[in-house]
C-alpha atoms as a PDB file:
ATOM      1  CA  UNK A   1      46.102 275.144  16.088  1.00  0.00           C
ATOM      2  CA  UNK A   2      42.254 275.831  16.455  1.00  0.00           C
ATOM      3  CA  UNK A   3      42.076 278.054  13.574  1.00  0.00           C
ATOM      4  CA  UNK A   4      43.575 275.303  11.002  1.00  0.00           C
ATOM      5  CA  UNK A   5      41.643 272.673  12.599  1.00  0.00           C
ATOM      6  CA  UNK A   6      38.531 270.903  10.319  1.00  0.00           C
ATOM      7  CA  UNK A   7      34.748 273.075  11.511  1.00  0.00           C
ATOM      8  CA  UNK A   8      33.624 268.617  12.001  1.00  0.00           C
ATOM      9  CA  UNK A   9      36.828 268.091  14.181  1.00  0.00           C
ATOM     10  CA  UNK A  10      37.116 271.600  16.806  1.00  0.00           C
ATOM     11  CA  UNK A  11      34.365 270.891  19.335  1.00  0.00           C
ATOM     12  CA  UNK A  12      35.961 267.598  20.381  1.00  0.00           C
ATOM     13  CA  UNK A  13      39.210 269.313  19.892  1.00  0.00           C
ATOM     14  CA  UNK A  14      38.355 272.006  22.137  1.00  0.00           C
ATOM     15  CA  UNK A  15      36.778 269.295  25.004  1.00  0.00           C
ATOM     16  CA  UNK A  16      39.882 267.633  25.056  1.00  0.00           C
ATOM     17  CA  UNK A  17      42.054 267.943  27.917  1.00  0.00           C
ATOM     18  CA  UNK A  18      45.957 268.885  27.335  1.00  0.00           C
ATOM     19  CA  UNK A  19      47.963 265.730  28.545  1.00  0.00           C
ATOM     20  CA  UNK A  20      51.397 267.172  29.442  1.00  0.00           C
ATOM     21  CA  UNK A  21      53.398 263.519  30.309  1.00  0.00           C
ATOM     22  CA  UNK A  22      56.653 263.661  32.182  1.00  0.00           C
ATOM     23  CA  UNK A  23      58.561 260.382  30.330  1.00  0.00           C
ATOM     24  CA  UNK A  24      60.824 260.619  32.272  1.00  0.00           C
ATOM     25  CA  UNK A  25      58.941 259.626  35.101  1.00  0.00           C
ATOM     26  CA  UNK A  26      55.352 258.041  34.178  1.00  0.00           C
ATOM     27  CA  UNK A  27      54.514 254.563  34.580  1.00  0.00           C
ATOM     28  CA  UNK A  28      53.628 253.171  31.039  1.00  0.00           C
ATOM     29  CA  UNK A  29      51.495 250.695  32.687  1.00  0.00           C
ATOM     30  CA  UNK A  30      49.671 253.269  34.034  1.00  0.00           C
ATOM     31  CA  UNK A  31      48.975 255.012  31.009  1.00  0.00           C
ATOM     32  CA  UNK A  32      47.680 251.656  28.917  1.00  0.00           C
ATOM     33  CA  UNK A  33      45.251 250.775  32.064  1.00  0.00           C
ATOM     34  CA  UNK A  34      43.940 254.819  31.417  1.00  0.00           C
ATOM     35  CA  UNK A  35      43.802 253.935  27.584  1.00  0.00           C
ATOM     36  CA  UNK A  36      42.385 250.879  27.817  1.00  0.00           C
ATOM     37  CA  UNK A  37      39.896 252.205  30.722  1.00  0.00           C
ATOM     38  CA  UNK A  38      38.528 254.821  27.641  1.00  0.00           C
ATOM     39  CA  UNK A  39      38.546 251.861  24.979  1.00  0.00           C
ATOM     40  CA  UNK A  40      36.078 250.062  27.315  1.00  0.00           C
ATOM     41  CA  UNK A  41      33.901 253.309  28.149  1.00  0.00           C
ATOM     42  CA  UNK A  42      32.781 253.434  24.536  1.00  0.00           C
ATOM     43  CA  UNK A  43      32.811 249.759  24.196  1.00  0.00           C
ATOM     44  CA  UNK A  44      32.699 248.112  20.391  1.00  0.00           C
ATOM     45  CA  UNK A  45      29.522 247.250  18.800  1.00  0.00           C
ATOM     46  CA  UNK A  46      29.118 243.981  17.830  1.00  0.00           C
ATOM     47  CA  UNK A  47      27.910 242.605  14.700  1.00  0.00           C
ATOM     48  CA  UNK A  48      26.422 239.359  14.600  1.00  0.00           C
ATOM     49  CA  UNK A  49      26.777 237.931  11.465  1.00  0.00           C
ATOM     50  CA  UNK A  50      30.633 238.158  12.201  1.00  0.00           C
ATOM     51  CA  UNK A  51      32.488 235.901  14.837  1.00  0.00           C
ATOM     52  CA  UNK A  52      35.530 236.872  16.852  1.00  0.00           C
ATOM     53  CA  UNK A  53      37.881 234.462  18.577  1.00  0.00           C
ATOM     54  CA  UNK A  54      41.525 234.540  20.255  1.00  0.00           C
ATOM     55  CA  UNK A  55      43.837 232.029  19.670  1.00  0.00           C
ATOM     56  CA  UNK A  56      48.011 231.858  20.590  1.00  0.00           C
ATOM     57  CA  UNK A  57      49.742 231.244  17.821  1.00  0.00           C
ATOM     58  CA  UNK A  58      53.864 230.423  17.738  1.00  0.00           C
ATOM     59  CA  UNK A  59      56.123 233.616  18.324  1.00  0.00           C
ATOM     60  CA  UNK A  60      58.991 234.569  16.317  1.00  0.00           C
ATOM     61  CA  UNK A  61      61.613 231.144  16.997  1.00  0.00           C
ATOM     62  CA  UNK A  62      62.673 230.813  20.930  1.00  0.00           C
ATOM     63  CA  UNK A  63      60.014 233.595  21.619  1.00  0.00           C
ATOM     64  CA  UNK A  64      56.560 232.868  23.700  1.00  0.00           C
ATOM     65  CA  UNK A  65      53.308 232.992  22.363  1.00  0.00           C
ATOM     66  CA  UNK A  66      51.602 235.551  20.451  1.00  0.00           C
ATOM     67  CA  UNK A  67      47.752 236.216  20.344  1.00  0.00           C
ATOM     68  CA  UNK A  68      45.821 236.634  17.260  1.00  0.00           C
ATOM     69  CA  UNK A  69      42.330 237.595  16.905  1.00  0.00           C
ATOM     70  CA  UNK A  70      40.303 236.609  13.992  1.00  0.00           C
ATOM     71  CA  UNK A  71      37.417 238.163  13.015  1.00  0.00           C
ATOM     72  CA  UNK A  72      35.080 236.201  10.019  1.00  0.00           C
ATOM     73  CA  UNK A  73      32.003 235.925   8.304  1.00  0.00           C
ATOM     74  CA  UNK A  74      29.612 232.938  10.019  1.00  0.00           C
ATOM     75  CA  UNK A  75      28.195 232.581   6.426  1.00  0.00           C
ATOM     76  CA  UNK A  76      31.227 232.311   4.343  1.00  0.00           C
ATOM     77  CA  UNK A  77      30.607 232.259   0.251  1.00  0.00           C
ATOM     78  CA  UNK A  78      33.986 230.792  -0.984  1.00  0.00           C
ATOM     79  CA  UNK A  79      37.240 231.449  -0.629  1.00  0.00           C
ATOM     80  CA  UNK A  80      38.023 235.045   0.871  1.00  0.00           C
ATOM     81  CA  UNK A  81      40.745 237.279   1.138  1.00  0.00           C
ATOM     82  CA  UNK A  82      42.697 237.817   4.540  1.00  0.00           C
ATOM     83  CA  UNK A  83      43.890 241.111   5.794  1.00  0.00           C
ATOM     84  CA  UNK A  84      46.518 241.188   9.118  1.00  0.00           C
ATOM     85  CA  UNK A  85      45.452 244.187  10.622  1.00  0.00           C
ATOM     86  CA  UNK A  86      48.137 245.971  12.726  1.00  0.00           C
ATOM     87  CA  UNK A  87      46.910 248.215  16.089  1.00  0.00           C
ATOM     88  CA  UNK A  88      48.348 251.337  16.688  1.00  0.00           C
ATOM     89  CA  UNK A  89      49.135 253.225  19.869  1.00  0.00           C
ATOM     90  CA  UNK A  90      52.925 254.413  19.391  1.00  0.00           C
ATOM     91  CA  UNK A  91      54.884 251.410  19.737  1.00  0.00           C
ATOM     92  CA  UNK A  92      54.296 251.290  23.488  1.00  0.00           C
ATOM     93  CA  UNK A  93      50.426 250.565  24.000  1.00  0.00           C
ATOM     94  CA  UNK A  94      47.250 249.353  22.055  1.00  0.00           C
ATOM     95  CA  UNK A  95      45.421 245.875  21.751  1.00  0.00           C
ATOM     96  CA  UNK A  96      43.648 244.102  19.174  1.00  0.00           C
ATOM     97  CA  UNK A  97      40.094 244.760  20.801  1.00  0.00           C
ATOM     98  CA  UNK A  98      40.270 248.288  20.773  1.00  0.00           C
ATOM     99  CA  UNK A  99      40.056 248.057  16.517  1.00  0.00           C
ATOM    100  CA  UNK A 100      36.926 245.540  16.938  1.00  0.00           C
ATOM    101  CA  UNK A 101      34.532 248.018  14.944  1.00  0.00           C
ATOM    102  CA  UNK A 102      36.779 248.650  12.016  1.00  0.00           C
ATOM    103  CA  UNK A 103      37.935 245.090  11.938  1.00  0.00           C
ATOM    104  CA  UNK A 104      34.420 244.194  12.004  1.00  0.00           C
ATOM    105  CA  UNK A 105      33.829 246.692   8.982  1.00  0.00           C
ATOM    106  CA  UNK A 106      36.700 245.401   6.891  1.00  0.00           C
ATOM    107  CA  UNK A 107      35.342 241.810   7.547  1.00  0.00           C
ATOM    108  CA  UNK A 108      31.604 243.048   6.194  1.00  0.00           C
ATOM    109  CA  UNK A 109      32.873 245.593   3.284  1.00  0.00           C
ATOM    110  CA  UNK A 110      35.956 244.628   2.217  1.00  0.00           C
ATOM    111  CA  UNK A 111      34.605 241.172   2.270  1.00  0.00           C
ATOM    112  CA  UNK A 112      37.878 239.597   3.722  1.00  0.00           C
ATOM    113  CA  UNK A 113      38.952 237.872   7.153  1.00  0.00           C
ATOM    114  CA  UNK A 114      40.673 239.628   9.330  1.00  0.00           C
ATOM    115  CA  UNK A 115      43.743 238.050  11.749  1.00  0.00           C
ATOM    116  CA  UNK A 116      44.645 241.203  13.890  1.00  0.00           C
ATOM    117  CA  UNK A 117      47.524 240.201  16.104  1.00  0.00           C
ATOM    118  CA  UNK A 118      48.751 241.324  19.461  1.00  0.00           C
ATOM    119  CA  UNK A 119      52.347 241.833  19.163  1.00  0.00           C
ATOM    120  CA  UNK A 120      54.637 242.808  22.400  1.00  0.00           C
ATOM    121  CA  UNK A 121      54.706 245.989  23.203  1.00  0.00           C
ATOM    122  CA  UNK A 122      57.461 248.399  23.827  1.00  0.00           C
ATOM    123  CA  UNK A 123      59.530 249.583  26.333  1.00  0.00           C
ATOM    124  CA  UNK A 124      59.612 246.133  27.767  1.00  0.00           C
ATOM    125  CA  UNK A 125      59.981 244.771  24.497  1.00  0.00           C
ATOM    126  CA  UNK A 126      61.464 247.361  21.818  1.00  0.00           C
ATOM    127  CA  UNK A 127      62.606 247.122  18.299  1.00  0.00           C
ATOM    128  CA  UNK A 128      62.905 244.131  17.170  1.00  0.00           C
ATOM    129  CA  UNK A 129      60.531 242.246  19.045  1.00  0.00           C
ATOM    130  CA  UNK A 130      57.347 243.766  17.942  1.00  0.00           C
ATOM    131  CA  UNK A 131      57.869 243.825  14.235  1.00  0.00           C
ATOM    132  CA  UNK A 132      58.866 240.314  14.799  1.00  0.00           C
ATOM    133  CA  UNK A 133      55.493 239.283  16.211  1.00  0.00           C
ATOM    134  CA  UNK A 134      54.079 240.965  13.097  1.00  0.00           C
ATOM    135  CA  UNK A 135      56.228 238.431  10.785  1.00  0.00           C
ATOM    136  CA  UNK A 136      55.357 235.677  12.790  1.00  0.00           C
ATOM    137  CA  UNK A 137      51.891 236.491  12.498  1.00  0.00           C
ATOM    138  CA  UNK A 138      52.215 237.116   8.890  1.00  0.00           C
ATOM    139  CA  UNK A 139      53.719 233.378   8.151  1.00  0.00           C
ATOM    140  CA  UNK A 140      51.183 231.481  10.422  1.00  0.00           C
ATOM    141  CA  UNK A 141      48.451 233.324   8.531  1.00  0.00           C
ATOM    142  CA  UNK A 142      49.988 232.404   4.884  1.00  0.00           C
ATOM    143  CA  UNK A 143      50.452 228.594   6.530  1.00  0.00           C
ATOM    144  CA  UNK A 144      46.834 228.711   8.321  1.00  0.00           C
ATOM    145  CA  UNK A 145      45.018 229.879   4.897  1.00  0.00           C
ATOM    146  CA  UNK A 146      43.840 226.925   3.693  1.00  0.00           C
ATOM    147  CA  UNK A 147      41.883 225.873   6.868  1.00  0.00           C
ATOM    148  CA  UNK A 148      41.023 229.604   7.260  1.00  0.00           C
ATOM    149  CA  UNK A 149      39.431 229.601   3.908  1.00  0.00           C
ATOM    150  CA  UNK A 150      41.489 232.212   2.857  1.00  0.00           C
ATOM    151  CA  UNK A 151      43.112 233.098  -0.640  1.00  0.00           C
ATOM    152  CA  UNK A 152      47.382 232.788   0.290  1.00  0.00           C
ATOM    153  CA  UNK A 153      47.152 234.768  -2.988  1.00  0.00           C
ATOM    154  CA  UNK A 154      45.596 237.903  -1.404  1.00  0.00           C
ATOM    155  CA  UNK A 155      46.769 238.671   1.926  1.00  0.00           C
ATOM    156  CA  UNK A 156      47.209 242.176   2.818  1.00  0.00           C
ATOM    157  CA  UNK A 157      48.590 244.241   5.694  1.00  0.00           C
ATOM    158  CA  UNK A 158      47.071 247.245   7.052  1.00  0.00           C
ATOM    159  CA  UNK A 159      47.538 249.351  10.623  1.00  0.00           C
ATOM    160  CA  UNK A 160      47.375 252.564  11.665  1.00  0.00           C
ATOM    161  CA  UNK A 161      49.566 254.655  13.091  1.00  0.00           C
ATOM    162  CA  UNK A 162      52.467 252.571  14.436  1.00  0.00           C
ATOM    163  CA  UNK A 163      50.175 249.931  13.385  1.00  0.00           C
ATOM    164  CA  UNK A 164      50.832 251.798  10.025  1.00  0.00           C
ATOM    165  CA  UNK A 165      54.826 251.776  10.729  1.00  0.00           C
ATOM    166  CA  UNK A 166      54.980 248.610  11.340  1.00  0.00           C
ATOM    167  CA  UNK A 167      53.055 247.547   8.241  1.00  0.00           C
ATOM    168  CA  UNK A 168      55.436 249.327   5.955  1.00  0.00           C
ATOM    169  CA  UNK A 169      58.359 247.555   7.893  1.00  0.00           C
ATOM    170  CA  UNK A 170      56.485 243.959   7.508  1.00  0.00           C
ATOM    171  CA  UNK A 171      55.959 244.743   3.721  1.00  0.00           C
ATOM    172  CA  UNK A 172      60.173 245.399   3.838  1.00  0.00           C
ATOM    173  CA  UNK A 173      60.754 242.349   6.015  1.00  0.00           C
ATOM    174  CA  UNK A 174      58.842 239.922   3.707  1.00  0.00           C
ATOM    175  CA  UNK A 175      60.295 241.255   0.740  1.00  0.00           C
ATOM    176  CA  UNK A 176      63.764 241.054   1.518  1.00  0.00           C
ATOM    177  CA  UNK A 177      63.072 237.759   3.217  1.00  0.00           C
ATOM    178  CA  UNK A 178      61.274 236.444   0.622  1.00  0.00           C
ATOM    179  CA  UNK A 179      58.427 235.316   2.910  1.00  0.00           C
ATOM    180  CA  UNK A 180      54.802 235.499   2.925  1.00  0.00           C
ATOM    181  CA  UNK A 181      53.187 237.596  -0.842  1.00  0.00           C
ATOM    182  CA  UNK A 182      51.592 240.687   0.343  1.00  0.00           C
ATOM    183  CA  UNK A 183      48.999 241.506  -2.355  1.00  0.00           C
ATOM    184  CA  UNK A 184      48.193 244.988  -0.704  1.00  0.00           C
ATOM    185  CA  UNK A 185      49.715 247.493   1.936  1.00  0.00           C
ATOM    186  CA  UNK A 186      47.591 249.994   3.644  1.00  0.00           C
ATOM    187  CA  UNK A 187      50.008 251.822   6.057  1.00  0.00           C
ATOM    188  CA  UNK A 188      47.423 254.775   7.216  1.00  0.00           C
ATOM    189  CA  UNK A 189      49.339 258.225   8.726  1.00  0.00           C
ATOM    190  CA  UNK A 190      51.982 255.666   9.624  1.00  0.00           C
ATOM    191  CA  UNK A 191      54.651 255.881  11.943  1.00  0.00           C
ATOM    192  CA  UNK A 192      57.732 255.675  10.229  1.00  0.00           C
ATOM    193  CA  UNK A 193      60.774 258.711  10.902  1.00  0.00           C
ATOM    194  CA  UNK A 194      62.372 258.600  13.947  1.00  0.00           C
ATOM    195  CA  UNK A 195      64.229 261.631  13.040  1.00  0.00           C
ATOM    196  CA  UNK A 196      61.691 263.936  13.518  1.00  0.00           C
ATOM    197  CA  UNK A 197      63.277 266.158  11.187  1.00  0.00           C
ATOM    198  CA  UNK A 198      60.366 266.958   8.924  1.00  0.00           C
ATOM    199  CA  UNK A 199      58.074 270.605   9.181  1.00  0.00           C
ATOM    200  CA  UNK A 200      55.427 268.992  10.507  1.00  0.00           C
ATOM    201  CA  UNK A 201      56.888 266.888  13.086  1.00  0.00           C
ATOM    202  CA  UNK A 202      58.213 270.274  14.357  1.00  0.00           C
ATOM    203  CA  UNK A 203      55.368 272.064  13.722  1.00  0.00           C
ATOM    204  CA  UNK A 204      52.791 269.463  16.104  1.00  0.00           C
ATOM    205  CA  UNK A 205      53.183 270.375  19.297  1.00  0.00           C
ATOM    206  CA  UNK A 206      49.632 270.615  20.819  1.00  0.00           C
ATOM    207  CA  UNK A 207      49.148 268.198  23.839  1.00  0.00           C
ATOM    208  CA  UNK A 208      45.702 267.315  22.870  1.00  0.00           C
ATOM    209  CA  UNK A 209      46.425 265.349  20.120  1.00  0.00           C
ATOM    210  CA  UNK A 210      49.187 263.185  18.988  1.00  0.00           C
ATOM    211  CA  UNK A 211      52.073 265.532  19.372  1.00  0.00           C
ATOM    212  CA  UNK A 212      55.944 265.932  18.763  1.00  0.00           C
ATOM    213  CA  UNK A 213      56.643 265.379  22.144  1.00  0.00           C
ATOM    214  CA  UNK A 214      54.839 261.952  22.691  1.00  0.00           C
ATOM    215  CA  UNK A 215      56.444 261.069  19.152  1.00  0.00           C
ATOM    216  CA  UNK A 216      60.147 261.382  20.625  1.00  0.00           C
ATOM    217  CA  UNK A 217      59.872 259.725  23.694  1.00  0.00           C
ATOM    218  CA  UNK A 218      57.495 256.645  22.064  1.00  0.00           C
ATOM    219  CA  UNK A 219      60.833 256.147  19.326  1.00  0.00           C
ATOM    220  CA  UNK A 220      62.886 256.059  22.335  1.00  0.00           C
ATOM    221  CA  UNK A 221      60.942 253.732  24.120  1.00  0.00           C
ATOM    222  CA  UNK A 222      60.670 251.744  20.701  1.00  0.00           C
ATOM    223  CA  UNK A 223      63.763 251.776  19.693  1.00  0.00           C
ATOM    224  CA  UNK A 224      65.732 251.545  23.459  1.00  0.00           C
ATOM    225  CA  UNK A 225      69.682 251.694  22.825  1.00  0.00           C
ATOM    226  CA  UNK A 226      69.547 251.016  19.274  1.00  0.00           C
ATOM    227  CA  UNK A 227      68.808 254.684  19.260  1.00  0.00           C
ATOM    228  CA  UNK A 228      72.502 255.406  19.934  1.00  0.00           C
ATOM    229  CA  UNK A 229      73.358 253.919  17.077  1.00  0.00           C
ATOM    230  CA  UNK A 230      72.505 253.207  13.342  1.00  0.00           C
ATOM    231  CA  UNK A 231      68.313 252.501  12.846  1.00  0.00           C
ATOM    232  CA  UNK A 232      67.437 249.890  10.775  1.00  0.00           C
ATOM    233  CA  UNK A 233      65.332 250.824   7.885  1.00  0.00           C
ATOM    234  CA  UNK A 234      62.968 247.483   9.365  1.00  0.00           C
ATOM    235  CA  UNK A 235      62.447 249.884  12.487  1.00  0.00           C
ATOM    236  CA  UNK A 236      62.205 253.334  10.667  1.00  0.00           C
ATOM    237  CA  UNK A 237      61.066 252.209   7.306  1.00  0.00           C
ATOM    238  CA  UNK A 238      61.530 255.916   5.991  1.00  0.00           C
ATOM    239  CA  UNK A 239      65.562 254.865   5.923  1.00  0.00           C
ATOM    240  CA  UNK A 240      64.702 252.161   3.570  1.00  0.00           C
ATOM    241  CA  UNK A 241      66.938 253.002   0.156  1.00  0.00           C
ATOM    242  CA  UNK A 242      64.555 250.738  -1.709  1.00  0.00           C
ATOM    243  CA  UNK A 243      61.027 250.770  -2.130  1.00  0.00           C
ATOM    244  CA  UNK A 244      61.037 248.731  -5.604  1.00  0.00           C
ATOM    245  CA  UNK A 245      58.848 245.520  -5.090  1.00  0.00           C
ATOM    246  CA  UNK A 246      56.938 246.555  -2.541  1.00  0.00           C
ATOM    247  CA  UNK A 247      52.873 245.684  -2.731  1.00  0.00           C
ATOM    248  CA  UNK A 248      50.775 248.437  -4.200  1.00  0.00           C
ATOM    249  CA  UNK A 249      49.463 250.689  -1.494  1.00  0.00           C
ATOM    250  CA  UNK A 250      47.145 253.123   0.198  1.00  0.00           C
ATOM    251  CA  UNK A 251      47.611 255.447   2.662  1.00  0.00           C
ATOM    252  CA  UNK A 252      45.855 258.928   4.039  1.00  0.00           C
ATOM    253  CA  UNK A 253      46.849 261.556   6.302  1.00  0.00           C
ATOM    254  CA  UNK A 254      45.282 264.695   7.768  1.00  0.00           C
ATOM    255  CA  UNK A 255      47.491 268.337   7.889  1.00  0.00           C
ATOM    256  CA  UNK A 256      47.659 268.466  11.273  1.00  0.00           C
ATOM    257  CA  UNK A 257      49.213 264.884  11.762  1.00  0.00           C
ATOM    258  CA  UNK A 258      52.766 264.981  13.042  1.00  0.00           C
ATOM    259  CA  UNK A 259      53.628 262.335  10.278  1.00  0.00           C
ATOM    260  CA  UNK A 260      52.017 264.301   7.729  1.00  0.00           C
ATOM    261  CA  UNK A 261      55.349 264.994   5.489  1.00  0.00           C
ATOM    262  CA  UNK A 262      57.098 261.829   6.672  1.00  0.00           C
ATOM    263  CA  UNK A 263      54.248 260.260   4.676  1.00  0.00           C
ATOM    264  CA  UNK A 264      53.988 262.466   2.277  1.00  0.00           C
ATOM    265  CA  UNK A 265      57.301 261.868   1.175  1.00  0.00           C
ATOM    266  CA  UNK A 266      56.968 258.110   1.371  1.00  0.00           C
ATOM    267  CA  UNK A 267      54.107 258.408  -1.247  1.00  0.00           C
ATOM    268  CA  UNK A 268      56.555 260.238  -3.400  1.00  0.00           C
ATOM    269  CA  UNK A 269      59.264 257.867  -2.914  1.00  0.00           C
ATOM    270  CA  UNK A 270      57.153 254.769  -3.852  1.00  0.00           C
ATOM    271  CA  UNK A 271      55.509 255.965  -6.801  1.00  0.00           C
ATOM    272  CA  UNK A 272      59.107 257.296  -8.224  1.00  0.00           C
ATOM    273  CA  UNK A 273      60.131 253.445  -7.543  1.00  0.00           C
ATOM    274  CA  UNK A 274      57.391 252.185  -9.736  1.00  0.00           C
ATOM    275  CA  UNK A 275      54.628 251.106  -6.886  1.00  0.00           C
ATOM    276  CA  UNK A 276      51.427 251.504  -7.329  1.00  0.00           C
ATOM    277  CA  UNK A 277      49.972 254.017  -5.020  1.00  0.00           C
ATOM    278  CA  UNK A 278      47.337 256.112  -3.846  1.00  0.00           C
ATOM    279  CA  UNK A 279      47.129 258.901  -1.242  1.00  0.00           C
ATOM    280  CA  UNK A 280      44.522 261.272   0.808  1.00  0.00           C
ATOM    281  CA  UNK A 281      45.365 263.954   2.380  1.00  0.00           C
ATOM    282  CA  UNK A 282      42.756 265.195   4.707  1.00  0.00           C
ATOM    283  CA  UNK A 283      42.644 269.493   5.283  1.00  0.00           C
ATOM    284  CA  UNK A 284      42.644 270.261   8.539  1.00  0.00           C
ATOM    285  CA  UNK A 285      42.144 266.509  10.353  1.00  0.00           C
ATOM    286  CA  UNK A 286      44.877 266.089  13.350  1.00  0.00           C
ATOM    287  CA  UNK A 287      45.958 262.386  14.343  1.00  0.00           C
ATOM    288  CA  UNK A 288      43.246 259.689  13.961  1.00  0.00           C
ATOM    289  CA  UNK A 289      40.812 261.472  13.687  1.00  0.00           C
ATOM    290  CA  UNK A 290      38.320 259.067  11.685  1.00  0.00           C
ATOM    291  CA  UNK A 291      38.433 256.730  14.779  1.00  0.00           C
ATOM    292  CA  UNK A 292      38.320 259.639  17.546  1.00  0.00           C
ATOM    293  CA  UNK A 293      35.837 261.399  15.874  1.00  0.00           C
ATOM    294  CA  UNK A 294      33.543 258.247  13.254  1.00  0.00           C
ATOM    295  CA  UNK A 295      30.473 260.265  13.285  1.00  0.00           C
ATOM    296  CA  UNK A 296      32.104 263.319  11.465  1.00  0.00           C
ATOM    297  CA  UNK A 297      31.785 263.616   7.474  1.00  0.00           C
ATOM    298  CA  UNK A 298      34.620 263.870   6.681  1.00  0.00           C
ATOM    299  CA  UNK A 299      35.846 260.722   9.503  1.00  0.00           C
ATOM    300  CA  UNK A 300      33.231 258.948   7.492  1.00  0.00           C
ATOM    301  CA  UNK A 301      34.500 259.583   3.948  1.00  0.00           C
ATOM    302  CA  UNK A 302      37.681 258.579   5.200  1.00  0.00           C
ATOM    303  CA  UNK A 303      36.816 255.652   6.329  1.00  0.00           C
ATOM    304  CA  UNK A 304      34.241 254.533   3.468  1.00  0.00           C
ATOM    305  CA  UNK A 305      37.650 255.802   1.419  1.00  0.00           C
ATOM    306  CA  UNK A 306      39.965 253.128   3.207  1.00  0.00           C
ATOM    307  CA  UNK A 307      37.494 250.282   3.223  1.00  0.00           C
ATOM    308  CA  UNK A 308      36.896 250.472  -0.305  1.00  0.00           C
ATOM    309  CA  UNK A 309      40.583 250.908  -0.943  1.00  0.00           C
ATOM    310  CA  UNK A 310      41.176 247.692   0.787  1.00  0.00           C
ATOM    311  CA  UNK A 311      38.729 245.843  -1.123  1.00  0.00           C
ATOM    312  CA  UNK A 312      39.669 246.115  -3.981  1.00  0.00           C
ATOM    313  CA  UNK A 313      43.311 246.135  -3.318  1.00  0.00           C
ATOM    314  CA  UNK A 314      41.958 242.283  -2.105  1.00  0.00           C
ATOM    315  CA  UNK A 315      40.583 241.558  -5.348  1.00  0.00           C
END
């Protein structure tokens, strides 16, 4: 893999540890204390001129609580747009605060208000449960606008990832559901095959990086016995026969991303059903690389690419 991998990207390639899991065997809560124990060692900088606050907002109905956390301008001019940000981290770990920087960045750039929420997480909660957080989070958002001083006209969804998965489902949800308007989708090298059927998901096998292995057993875990039997398109959105009335959209991908042609062919498939859509693919980047790697050029162009493509997909 080295000798396809972005000059930018190799050194922190090459410093990486492999991270050979047995699945079979590991303690999931053990590996979110580890990931969380590296989001705090490079903690988030914090912008002033932005606050952040938790609150619990209603679950999906008969479910508990879900936590939201909004991030917004202490000098607001006007009425802004609102982005639900999504977290990433395979369907099985991740929390809002580990996406404080770019949240802070969309808030600042993209000139929005961001509600990211902290949906369940599988194994303990699989498919449906988390993209059902996501909903509920997307309908307290349209209802909270007004005192939010947010636009219900321009409310987008982005994650990453299976932040990025789950976005594209969410767009499906509230289409077919007639729910919340979604002005803008940014589903960034999302999660969204559970076949792993595609070259590159065969092709990704590295252990320092997001690999095919990891990818199996996290749509396991994600999608628990449903797996036996037939997927819903709402939990691998790359099923979905329609794509017609779907928000435009951005997305971006590096080669050496698992998810690469998975996405790739999602592009296709919108723009041949008449969405509006634009797409980056990034030569030689692996997995999330603009976030493992923000000091990069090329992490930064993709980055200043996304923001921008979110504001104005606000606008």
């Amino acid at each position: 893999m080295e000798k396809k991998v972005h000059p930018e990207l190799l050194g922190h390639l090459m410093a990486t540890p492999e991270i050979k899991l047995d699945w079979e065997t590991v303690d999931i809560n053990m590996v979110r204390q580890l990931a969380n124990e590296v989001s705090r060692s490079n903690p988030q900088p914090r912008d002033e001129t932005i606050t952040i606050s938790d609150q619990l907002i209603p679950g999906p109905e008969g479910a508990e609580e879900v936590r939201v956390r909004i991030y917004e301008p202490i000098e607001k001019k006007g009425i802004l747009p609102g982005l639900l940000w999504i977290h990433g981290g395979g369907y099985v770990m991740g929390t809002p605060d580990s996406d404080d920087a770019l949240c802070q960045r969309f808030v600042s750039e993209a000139e929005c208000i961001v509600v990211s929420v902290d949906y369940r997480l599988a194994p303990e909660h699989p498919y449906p449960v988390p993209l059902e957080d996501c909903y509920a989070a997307l309908t307290w958002f349209a209802d909270h606008a007004y005192e939010l001083g947010v636009d219900v006209s321009r409310i987008g969804v982005a994650g990453a990832s299976a932040g990025g998965g789950l976005t594209a489902a969410l767009t499906l949800l509230a289409r077919d559901r007639k729910g919340p308007h979604i002005v803008f989708q940014m589903p960034l090298y999302p999660m969204i095959d559970h076949r792993n059927i595609t070259p590159s998901s065969i092709e990704i096998t590295d252990h320092r990086v997001w690999n095919r292995d990891y990818n199996i057993k996290a749509w396991e875990l994600y999608l628990g016995a449903k797996q036996k039997g037939e997927v819903s398109p709402y939990a691998s959105p790359a099923l979905a026969a329609d794509l017609s009335g779907l928000p435009p959209t951005y997305t971006c991908i590096g080669t050496l991303d698992p998810f690469r042609d998975e996405t790739i062919n999602y592009v296709a498939r919108l723009s041949q059903a008449g969405v509006t859509t634009e797409f980056h693919l990034y030569p030689g980047c692996y997995h999330g690389f603009e976030l493992g790697i923000p000091d990069a050029e090329v992490s930064q162009r993709a980055l200043k690419q996304y923001v921008e493509a979110m504001k104005l997909g606000l606008q």
